[in-house]
PDB file of N, CA and C in Angstrom:
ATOM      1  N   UNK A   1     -26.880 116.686-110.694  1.00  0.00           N
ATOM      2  CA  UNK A   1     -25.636 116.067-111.092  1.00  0.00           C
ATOM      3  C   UNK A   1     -24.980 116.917-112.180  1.00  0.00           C
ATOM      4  N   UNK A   2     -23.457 117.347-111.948  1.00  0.00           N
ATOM      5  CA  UNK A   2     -23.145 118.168-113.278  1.00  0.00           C
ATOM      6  C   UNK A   2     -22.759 116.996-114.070  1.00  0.00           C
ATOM      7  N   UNK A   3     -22.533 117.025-115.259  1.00  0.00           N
ATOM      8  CA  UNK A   3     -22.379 116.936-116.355  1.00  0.00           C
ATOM      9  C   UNK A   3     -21.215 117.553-117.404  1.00  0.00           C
ATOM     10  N   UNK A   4     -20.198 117.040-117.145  1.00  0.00           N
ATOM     11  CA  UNK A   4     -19.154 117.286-117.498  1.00  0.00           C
ATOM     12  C   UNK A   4     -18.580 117.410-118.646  1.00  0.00           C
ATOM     13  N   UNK A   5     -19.342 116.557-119.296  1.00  0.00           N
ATOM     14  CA  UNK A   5     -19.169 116.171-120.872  1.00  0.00           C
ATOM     15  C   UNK A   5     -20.232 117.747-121.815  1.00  0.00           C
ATOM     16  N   UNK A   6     -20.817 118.382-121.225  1.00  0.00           N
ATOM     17  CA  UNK A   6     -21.323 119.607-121.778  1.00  0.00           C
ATOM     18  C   UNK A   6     -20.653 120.894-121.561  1.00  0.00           C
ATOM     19  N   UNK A   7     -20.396 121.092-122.537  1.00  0.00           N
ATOM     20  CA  UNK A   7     -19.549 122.747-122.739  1.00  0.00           C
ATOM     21  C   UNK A   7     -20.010 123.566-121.875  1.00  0.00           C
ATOM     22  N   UNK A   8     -20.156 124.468-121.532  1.00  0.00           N
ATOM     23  CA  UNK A   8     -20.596 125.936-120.822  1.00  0.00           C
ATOM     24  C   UNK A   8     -21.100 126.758-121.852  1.00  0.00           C
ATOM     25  N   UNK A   9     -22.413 127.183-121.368  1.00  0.00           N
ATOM     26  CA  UNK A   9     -22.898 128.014-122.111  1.00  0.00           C
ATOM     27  C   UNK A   9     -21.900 129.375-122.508  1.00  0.00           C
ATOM     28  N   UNK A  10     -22.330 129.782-124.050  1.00  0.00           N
ATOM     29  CA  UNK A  10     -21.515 131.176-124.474  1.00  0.00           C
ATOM     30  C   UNK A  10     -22.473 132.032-123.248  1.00  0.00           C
ATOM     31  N   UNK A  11     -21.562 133.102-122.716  1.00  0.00           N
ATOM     32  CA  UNK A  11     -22.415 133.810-121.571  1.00  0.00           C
ATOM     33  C   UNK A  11     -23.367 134.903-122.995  1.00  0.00           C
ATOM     34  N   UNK A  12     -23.827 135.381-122.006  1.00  0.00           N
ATOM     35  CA  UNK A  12     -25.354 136.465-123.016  1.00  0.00           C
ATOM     36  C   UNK A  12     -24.533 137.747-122.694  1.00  0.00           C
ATOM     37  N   UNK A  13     -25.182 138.402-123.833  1.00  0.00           N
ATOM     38  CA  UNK A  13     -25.262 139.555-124.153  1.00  0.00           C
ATOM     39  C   UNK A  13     -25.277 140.659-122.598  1.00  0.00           C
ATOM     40  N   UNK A  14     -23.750 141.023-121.967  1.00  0.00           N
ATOM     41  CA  UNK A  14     -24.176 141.822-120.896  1.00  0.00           C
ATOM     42  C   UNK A  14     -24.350 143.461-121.079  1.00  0.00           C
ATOM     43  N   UNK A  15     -24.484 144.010-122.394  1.00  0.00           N
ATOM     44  CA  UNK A  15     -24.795 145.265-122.750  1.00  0.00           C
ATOM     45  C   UNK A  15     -25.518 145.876-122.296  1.00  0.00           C
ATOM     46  N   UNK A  16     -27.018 145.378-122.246  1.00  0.00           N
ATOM     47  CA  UNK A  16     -28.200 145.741-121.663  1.00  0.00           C
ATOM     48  C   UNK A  16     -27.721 146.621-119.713  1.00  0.00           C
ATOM     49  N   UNK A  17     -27.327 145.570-119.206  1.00  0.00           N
ATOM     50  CA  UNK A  17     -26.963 145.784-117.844  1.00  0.00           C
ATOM     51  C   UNK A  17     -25.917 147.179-117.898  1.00  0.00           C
ATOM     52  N   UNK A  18     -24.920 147.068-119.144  1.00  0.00           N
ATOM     53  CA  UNK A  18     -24.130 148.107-118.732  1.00  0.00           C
ATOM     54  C   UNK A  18     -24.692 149.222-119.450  1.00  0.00           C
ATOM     55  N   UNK A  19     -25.537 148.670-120.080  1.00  0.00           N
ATOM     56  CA  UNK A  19     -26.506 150.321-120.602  1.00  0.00           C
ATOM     57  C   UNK A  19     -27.025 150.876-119.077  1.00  0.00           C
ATOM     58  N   UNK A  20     -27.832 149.868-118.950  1.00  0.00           N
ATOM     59  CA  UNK A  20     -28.942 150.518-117.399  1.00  0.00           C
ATOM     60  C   UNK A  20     -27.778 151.429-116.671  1.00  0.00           C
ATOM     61  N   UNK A  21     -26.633 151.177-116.226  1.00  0.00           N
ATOM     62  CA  UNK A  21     -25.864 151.461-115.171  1.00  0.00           C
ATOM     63  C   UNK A  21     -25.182 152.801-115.651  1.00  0.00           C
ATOM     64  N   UNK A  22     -25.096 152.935-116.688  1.00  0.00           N
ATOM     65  CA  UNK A  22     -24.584 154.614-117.583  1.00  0.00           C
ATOM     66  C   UNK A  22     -25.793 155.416-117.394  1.00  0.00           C
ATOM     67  N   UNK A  23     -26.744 154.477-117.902  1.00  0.00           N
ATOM     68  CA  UNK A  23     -28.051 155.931-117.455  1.00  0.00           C
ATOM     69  C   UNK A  23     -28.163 156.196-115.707  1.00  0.00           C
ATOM     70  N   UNK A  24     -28.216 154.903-115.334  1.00  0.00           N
ATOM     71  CA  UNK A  24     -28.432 155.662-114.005  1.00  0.00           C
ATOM     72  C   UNK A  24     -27.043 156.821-113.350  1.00  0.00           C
ATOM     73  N   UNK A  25     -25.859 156.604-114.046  1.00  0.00           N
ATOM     74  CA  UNK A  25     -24.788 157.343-113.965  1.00  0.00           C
ATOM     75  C   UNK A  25     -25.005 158.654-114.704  1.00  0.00           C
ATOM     76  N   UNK A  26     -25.946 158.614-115.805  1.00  0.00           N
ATOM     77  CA  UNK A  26     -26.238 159.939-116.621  1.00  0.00           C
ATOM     78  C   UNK A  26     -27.468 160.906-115.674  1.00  0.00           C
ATOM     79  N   UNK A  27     -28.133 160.221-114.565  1.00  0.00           N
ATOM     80  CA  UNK A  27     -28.266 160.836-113.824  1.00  0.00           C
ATOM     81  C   UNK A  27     -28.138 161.109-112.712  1.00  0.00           C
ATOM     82  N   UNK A  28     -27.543 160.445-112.299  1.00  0.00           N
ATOM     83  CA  UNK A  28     -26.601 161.239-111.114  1.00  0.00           C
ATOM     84  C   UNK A  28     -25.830 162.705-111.592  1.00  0.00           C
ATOM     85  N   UNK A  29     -24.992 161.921-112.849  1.00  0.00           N
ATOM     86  CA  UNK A  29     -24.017 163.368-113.503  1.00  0.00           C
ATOM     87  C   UNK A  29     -25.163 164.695-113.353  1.00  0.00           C
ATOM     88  N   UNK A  30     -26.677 164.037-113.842  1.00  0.00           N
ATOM     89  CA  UNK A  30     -27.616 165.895-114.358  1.00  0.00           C
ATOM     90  C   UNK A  30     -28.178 166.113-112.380  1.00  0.00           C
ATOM     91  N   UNK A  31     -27.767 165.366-111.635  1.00  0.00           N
ATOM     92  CA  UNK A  31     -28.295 166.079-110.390  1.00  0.00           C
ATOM     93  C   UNK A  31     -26.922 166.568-109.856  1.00  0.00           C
ATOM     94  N   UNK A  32     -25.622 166.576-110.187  1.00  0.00           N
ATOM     95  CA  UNK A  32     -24.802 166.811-109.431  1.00  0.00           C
ATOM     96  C   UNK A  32     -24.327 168.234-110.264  1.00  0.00           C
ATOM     97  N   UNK A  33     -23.678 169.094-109.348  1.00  0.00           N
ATOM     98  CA  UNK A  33     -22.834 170.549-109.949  1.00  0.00           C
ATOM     99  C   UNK A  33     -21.066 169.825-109.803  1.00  0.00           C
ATOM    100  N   UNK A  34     -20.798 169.402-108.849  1.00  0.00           N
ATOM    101  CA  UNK A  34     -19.222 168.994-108.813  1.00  0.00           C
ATOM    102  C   UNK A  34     -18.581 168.379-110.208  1.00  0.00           C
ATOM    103  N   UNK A  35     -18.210 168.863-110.254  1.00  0.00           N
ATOM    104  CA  UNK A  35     -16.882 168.631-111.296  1.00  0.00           C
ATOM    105  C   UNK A  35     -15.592 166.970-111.131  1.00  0.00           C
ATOM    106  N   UNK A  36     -15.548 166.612-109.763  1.00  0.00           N
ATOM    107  CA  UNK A  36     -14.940 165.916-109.334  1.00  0.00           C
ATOM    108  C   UNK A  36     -15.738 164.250-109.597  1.00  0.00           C
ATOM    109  N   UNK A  37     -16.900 164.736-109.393  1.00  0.00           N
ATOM    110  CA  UNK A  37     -18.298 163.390-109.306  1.00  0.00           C
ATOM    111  C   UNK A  37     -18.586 163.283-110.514  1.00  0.00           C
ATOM    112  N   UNK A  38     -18.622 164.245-111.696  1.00  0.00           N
ATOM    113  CA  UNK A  38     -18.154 164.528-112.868  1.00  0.00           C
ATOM    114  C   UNK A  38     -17.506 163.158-113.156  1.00  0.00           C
ATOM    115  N   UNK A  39     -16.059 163.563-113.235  1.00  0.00           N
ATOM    116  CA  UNK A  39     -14.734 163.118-113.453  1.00  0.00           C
ATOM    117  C   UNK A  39     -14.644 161.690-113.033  1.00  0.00           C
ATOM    118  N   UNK A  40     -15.599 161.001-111.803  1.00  0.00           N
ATOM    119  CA  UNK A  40     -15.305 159.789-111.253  1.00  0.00           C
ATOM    120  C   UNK A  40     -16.661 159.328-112.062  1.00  0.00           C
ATOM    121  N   UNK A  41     -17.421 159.816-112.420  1.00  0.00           N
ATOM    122  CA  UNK A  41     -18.697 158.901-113.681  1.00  0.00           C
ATOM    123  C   UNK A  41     -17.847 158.980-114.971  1.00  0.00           C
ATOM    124  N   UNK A  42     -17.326 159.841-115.129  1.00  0.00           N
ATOM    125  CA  UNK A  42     -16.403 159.639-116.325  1.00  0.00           C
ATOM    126  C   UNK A  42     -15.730 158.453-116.628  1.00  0.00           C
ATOM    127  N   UNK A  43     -14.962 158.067-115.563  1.00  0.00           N
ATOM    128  CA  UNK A  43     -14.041 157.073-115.364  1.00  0.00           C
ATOM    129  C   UNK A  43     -14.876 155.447-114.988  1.00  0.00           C
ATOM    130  N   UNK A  44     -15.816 156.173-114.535  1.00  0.00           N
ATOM    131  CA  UNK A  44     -16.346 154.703-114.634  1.00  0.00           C
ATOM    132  C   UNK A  44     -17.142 154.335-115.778  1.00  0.00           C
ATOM    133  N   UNK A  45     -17.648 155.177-115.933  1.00  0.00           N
ATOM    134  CA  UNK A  45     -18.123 155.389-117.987  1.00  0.00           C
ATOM    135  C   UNK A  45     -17.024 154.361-118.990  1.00  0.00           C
ATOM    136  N   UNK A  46     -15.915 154.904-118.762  1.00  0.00           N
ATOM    137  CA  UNK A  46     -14.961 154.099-119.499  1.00  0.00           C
ATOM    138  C   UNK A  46     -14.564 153.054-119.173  1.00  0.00           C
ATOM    139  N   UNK A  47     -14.540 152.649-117.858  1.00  0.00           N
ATOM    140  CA  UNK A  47     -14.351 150.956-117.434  1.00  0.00           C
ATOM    141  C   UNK A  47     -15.676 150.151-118.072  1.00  0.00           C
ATOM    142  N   UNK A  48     -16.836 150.741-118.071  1.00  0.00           N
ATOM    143  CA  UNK A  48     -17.555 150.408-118.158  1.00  0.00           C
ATOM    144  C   UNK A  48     -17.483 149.636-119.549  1.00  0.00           C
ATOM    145  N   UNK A  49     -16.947 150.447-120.595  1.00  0.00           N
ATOM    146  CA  UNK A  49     -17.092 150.322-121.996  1.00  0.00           C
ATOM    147  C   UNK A  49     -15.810 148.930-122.265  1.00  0.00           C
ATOM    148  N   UNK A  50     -14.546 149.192-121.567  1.00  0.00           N
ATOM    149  CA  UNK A  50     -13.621 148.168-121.314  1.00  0.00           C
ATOM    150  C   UNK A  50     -14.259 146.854-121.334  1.00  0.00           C
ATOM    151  N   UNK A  51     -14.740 146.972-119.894  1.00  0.00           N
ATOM    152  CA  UNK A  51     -15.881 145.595-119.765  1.00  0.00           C
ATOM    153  C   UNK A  51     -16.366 144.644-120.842  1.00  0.00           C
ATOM    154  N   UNK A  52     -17.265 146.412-121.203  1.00  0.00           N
ATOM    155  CA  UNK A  52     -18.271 145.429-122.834  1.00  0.00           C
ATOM    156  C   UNK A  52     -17.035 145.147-123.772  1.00  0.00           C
ATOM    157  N   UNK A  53     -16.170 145.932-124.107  1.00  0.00           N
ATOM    158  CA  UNK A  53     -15.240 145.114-124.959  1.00  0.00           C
ATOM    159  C   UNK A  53     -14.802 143.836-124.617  1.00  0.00           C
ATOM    160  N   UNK A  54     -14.372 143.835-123.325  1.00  0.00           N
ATOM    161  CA  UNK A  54     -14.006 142.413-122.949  1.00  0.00           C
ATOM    162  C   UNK A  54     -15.215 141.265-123.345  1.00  0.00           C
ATOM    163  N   UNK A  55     -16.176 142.005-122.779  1.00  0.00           N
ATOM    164  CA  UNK A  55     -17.271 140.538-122.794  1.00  0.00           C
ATOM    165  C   UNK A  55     -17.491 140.240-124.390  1.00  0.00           C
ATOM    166  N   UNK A  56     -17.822 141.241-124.813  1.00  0.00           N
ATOM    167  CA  UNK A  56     -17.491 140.929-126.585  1.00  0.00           C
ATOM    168  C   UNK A  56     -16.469 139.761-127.006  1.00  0.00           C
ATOM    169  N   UNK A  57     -15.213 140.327-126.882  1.00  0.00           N
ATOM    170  CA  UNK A  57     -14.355 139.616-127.095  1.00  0.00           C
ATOM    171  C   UNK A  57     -14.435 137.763-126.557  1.00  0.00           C
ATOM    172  N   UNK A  58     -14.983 138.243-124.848  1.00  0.00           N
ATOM    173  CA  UNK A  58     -14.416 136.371-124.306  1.00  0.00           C
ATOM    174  C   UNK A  58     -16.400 135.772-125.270  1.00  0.00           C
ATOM    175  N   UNK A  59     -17.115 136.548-125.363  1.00  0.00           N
ATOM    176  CA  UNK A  59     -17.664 135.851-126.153  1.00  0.00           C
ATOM    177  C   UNK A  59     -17.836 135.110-127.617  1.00  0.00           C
ATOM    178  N   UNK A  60     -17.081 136.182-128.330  1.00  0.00           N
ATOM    179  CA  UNK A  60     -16.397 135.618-129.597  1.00  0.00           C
ATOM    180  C   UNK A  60     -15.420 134.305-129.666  1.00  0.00           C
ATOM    181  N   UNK A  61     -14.610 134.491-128.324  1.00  0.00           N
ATOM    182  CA  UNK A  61     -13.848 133.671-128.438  1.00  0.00           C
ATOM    183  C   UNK A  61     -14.718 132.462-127.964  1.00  0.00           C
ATOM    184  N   UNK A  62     -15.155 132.330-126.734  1.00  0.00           N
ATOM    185  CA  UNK A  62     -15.874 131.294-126.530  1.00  0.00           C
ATOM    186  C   UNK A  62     -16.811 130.476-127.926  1.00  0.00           C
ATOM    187  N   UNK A  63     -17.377 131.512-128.352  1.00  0.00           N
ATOM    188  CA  UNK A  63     -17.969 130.676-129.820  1.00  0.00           C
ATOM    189  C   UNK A  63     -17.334 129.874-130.802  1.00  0.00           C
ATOM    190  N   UNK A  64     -16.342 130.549-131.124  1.00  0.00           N
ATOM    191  CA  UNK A  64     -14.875 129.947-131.815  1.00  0.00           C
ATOM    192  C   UNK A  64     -14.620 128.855-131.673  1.00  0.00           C
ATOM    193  N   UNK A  65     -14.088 128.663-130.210  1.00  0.00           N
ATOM    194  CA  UNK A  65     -13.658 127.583-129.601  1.00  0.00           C
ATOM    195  C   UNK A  65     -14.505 126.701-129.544  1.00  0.00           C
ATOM    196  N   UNK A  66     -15.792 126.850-129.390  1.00  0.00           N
ATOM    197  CA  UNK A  66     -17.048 125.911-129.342  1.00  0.00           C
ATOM    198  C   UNK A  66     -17.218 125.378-130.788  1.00  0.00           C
ATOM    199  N   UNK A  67     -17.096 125.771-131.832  1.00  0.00           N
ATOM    200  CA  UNK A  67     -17.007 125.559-133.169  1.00  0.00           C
ATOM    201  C   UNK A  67     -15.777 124.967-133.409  1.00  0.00           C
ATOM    202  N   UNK A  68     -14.178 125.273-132.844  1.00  0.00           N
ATOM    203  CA  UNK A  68     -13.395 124.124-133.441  1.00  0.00           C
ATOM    204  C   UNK A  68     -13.636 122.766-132.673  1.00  0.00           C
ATOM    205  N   UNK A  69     -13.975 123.058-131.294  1.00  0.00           N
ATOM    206  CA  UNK A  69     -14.348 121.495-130.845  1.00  0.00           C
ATOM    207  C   UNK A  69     -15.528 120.546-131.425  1.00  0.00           C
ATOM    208  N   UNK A  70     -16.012 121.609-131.900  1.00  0.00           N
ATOM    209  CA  UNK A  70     -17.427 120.727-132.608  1.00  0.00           C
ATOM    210  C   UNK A  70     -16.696 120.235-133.808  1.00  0.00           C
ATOM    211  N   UNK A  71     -15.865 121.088-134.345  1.00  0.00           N
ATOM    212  CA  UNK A  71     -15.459 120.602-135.704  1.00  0.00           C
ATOM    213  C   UNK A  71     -14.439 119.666-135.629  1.00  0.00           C
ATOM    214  N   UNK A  72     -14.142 119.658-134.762  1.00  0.00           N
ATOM    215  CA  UNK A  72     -12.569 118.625-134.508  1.00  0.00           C
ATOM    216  C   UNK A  72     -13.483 116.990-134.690  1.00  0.00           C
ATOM    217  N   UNK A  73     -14.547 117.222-133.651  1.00  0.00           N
ATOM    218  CA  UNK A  73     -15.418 116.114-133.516  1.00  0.00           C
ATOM    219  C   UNK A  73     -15.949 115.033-134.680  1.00  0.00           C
ATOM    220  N   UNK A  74     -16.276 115.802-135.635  1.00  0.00           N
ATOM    221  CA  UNK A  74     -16.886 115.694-136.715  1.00  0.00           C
ATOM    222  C   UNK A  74     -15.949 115.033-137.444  1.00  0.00           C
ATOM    223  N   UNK A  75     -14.349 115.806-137.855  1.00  0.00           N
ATOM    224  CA  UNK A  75     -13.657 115.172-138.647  1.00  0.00           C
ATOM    225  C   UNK A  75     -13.105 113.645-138.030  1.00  0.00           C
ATOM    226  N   UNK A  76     -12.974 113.534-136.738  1.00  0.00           N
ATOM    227  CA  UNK A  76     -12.794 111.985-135.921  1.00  0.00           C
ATOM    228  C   UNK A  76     -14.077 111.254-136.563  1.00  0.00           C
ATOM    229  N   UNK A  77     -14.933 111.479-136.929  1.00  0.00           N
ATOM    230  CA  UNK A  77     -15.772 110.849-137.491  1.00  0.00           C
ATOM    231  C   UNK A  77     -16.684 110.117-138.641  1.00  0.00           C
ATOM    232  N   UNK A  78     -15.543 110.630-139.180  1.00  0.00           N
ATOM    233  CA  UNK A  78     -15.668 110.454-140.913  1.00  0.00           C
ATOM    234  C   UNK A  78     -14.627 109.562-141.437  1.00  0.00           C
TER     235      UNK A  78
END
């Protein structure tokens, strides 16, 4: 049964995952000579980092928001 009345968890820490996925991209880059395959790990290198900023961010915010609703709560209650 969901449970509606419970927030959503803050999501976790997805760093780890986008670490793994640069190394395995850091080797592909040391088996490849092309320049082009290069250039497209490059680019995904940097989406990559986008990402973690994002998830940073919607996680900050998610906490935030979880803290003024808690706090909103509190002052209805006093």
């Amino acid at each position: 049964m969901n449970n509606i009345s419970k927030p959503p968890e803050i999501p976790s820490d997805t760093c780890p995952y986008i670490n793994f996925i640069q190394q395995v991209l850091d080797e592909i880059k040391d088996d490849t000579n092309s320049s082009f395959t290069e250039q497209k790990i490059s680019l995904i290198n940097d989406m990559l980092e986008y990402v973690r900023d994002s998830n940073e961010s919607l996680r900050k915010s998610s906490a935030y928001w979880k803290r003024q609703f808690i706090n909103k709560g509190k002052r209805k209650n006093v």
